[in-house]
Every structure is written in structure tokens, then in C-alpha cells.
Protein backbone atom coordinates (compact mmCIF):
# COMPACT_ATOMS: atom_id res chain seq x y z
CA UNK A 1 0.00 0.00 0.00
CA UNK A 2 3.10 2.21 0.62
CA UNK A 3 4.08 1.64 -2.91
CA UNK A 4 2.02 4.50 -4.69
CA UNK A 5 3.05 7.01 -2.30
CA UNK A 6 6.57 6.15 -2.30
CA UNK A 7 6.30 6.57 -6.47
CA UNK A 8 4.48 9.65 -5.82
CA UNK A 9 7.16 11.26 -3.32
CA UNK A 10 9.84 10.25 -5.80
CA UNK A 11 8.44 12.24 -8.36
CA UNK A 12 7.73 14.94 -6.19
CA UNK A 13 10.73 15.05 -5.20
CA UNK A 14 12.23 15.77 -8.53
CA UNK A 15 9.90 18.31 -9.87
CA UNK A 16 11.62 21.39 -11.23
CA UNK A 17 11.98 24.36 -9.15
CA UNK A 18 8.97 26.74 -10.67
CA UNK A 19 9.43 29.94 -11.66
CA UNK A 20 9.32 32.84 -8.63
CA UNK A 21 6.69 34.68 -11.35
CA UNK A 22 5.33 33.17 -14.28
CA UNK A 23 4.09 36.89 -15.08
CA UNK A 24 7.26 38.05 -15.43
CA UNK A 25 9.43 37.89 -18.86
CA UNK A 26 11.14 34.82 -18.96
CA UNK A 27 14.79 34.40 -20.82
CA UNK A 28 15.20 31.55 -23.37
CA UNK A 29 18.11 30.59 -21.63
CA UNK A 30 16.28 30.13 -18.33
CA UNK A 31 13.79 27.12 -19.57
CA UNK A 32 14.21 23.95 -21.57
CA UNK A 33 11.52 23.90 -23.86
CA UNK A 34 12.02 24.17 -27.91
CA UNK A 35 9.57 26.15 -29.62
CA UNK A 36 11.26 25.22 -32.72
CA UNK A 37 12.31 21.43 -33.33
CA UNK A 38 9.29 19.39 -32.22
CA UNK A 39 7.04 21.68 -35.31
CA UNK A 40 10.13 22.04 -38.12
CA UNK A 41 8.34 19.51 -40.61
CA UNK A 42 5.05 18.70 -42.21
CA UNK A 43 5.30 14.94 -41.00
CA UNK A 44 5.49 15.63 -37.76
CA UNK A 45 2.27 17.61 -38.14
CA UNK A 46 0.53 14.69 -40.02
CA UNK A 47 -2.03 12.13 -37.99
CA UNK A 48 0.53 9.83 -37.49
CA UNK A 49 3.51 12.28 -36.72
CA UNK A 50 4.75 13.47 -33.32
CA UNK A 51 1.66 16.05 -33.04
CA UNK A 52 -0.46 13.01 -33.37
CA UNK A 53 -2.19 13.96 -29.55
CA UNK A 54 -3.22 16.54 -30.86
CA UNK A 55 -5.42 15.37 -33.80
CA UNK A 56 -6.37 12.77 -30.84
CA UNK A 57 -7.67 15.45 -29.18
CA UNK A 58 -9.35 17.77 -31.54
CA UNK A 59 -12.71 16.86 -32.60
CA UNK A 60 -13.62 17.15 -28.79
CA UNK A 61 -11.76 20.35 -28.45
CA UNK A 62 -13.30 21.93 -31.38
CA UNK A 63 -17.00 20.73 -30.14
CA UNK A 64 -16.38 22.82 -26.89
CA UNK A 65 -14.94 25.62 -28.75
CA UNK A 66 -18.02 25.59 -31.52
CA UNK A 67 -20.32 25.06 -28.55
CA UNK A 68 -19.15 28.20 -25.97
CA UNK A 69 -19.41 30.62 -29.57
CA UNK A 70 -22.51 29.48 -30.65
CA UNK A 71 -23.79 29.92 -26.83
CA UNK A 72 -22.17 33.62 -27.02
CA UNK A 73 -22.54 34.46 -31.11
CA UNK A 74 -25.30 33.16 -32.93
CA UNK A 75 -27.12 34.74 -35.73
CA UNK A 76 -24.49 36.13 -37.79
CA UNK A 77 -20.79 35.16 -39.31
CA UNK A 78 -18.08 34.91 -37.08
CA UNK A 79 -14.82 35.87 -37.02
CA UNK A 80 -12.59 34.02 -35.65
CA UNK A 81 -8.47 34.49 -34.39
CA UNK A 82 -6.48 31.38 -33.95
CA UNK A 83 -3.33 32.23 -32.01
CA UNK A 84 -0.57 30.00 -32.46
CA UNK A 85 -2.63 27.86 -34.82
CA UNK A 86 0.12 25.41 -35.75
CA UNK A 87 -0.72 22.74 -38.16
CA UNK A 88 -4.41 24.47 -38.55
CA UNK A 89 -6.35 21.56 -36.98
CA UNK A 90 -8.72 23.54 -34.99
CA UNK A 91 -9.15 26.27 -37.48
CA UNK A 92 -9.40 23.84 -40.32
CA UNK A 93 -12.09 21.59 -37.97
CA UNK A 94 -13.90 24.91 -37.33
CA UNK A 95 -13.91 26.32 -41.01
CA UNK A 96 -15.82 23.06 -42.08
CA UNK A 97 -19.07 23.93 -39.88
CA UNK A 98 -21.52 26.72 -40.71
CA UNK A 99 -20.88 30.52 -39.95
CA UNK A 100 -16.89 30.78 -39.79
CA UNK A 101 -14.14 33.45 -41.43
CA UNK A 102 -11.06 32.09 -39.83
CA UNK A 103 -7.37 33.53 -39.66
CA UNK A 104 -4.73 31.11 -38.06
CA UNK A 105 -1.35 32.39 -37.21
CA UNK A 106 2.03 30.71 -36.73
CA UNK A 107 5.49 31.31 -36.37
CA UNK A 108 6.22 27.64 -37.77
CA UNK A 109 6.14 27.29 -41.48
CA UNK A 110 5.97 23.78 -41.69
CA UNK A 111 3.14 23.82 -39.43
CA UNK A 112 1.68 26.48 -41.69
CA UNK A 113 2.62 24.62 -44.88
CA UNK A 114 0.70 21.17 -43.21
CA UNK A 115 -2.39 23.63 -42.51
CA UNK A 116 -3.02 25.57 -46.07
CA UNK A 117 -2.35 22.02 -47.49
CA UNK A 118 -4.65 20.32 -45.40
CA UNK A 119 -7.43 23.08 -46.45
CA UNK A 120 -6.99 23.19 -50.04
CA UNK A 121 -8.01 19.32 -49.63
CA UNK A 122 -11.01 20.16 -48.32
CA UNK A 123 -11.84 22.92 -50.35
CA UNK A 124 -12.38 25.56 -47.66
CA UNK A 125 -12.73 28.99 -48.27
CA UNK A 126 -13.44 30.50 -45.30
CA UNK A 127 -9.85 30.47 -43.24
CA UNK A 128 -6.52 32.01 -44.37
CA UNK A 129 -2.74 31.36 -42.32
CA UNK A 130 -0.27 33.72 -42.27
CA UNK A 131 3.29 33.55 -41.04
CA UNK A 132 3.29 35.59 -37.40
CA UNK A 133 3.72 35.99 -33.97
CA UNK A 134 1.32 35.92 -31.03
CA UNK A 135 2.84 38.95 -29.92
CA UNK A 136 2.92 40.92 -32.76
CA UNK A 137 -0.77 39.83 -34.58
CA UNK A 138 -1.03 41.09 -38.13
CA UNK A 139 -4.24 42.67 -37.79
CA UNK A 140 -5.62 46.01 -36.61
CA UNK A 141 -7.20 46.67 -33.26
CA UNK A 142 -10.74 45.02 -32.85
CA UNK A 143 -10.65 43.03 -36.00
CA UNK A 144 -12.15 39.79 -34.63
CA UNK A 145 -15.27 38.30 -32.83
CA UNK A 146 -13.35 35.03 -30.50
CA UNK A 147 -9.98 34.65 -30.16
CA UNK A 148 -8.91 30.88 -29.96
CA UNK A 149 -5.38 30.25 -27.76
CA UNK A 150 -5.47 26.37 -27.99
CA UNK A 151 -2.21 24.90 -26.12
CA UNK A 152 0.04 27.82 -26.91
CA UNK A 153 -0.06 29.42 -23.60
CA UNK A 154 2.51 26.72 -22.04
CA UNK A 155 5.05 28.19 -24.58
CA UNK A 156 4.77 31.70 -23.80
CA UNK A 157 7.41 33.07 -22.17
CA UNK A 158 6.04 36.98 -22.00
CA UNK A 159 2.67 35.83 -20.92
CA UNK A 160 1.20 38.79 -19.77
CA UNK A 161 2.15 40.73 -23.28
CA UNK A 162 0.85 37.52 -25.38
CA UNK A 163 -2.85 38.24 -23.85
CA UNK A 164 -2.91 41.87 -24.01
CA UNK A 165 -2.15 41.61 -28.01
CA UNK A 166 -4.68 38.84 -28.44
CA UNK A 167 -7.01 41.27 -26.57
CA UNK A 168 -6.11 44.24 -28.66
CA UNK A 169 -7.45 42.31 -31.71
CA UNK A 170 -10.61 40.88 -30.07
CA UNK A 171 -13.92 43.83 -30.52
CA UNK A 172 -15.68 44.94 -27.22
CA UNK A 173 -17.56 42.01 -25.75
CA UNK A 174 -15.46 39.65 -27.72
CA UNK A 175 -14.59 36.19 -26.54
CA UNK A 176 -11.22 34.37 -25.57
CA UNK A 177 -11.38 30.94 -25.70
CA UNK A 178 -7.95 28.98 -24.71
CA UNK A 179 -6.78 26.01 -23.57
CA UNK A 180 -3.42 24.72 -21.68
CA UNK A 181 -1.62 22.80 -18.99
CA UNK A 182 -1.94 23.42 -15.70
CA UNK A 183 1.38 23.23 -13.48
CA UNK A 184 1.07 20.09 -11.34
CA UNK A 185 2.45 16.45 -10.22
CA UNK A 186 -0.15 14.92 -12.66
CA UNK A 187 0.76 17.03 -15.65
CA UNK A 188 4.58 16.42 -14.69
CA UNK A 189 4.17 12.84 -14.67
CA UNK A 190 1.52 12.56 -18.01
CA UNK A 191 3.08 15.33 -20.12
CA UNK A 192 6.64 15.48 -19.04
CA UNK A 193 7.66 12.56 -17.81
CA UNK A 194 5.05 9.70 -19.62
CA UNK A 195 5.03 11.55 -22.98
CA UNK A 196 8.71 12.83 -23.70
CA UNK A 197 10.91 10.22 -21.35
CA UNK A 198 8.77 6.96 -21.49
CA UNK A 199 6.40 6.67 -24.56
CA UNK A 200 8.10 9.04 -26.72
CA UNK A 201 4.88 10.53 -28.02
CA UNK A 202 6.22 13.74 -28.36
CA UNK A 203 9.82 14.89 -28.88
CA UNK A 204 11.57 15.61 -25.60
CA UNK A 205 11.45 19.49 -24.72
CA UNK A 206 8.55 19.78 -26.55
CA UNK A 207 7.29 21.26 -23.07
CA UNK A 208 8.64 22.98 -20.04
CA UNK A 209 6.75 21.94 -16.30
CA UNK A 210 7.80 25.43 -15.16
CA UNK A 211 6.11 27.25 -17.94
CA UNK A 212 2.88 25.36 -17.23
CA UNK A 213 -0.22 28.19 -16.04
């Protein structure tokens, strides 16, 4: 019966120190993730590539996301902001249903490369990607409806500055919608530890514990 909690104290024990203030601006030097490596090709954006938990977890994702706008923005066309958009698959799973003008934006231009590909095979019209940063958006003040942060806030490492530019875009009475990791033993163990040391389901510094909200 002691087993579990010894297992548990051992990975306690070697969590990383967190940051004193994950407001503050945090120096590249300081962490160990790479924002650059695990999203440098078009396979690894594919289903079967190393951003394949993400596609796992889209469709039910995109359902919450489609569900909280509709709740908030029904009866006329939406436009919609995805921050950090990646390989496209939530704006490409959103610009398939009913009432969508999507822009996705990326730093990565394999993962943009994987997204406009991806919609030209579907034939959608309705969402563009351009090559950009979440803290300098390419689009004037109030331009958008929702903004959409989906697992890109784990990355940031001026946090506070990321938000207020996302919220410079978003009209009065707009709606953020995000999603992330929270900073804790379970997400240590699953994300860190299971995913990049034991199963290999994602390349190893894909994430950094102490950047976790």
C-alpha cells in the first residue's frame, strides 16, 4: 500500500523548481523547452507524426470551442483568431461547420505549410494562415469576434504581453477561448515525464513543467 506514495514522493521530489513569477518575462536561456524542433516539418504535423495527440484530441476540443461561440454568437458570421494555430487543426475543424471566417497564425512554417495544405483538400474557403507571432498579430485593433489560444499558452514566455495583443485584436464584448496545462504532479508525470521520457509521443522538450499556467 506504501508503494504508490513512495512513487508519488519520488516524483515529487524531482519536480523542477517553478518559476518565482510566471508573469514576469522569462529568458530563453532560463527554460528547456524548444519552440522550434518538435514543429520544423510537415510529418510531424501529419495524424501519425509526433503532433499526433493533438489530432487525438481535436474533434472534442473543437466541439467545446463551436459550442461556448454558438452559446455567445449566434445569428451572424463569425470571425474568428487562432493564435498559435500550428498545423491548422482547430481552425481547419472549425472552417468546415456553418458561420466561420477564420485567420490562423504561426510562427512555424511547416506547421503552416501542413495547414493551407490540409485546407486546399477540403476545399475551404473560409480560413486564411499567415506567417506571425502571437505577440505581434497582423491585424488592426478590434478586427475579430473570438480569439482561440489552444495549447500555446505553455510556450509563452512573456505571458502577460501575449494576452494583451490577443485582446487588442478581439472587438468589445469579444470572446477568448484557450486552452493549456496546468502546473502540477499529474501534468509532470503525463506530459513530461510519460510523454517525452517513457512513450516518446512527443519529442523531448517539446514542453517545459515550469512554464505550465
Amino acid at each position: 500500500a506504501a508503494v504508490p506514495f513512495l512513487v508519488l514522493a519520488i516524483f515529487w521530489a524531482a519536480l523542477p523548481q517553478p518559476y518565482p513569477d510566471r508573469l514576469a518575462t522569462i529568458e530563453v536561456s532560463a527554460t528547456r523547452i524548444d519552440n522550434v524542433g518538435p514543429y520544423d516539418s510537415v510529418e510531424k504535423w501529419a495524424p501519425d507524426g509526433m503532433q499526433a495527440g493533438l489530432h487525438l484530441l481535436n474533434p472534442e476540443r473543437v466541439r467545446y470551442f463551436d459550442e461556448k461561440i454558438r452559446a455567445l454568437k449566434s445569428g451572424s458570421e463569425v470571425r474568428l483568431l487562432d493564435a498559435g494555430c500550428g498545423g491548422g487543426l482547430v481552425s481547419n475543424a472549425l472552417a468546415r461547420l456553418e458561420g466561420y471566417s477564420i485567420d490562423g497564425v504561426d510562427l512555424s512554417p511547416h506547421g503552416l505549410d501542413f495547414a493551407r495544405a490540409e485546407a486546399a483538400k477540403a476545399g475551404l474557403k473560409n480560413v486564411r494562415f499567415h506567417n506571425g507571432s502571437i505577440y505581434e498579430l497582423p491585424f488592426a485593433d478590434e478586427s475579430f469576434d473570438v480569439a482561440v489560444v489552444s495549447d500555446v499558452l505553455e510556450h509563452m514566455l512573456e505571458l502577460p504581453r501575449a494576452v494583451r495583443e490577443v485582446g487588442r485584436v478581439l472587438r468589445p464584448g469579444g470572446l477568448l477561448l484557450f486552452d493549456t496545462i496546468d502546473r502540477t504532479l499529474a501534468t509532470y508525470i503525463v506530459a513530461i515525464f510519460g510523454a517525452e521520457y517513457v512513450t516518446g509521443i512527443i519529442q523531448r522538450g517539446s514542453h517545459d513543467w515550469r512554464l505550465f499556467i
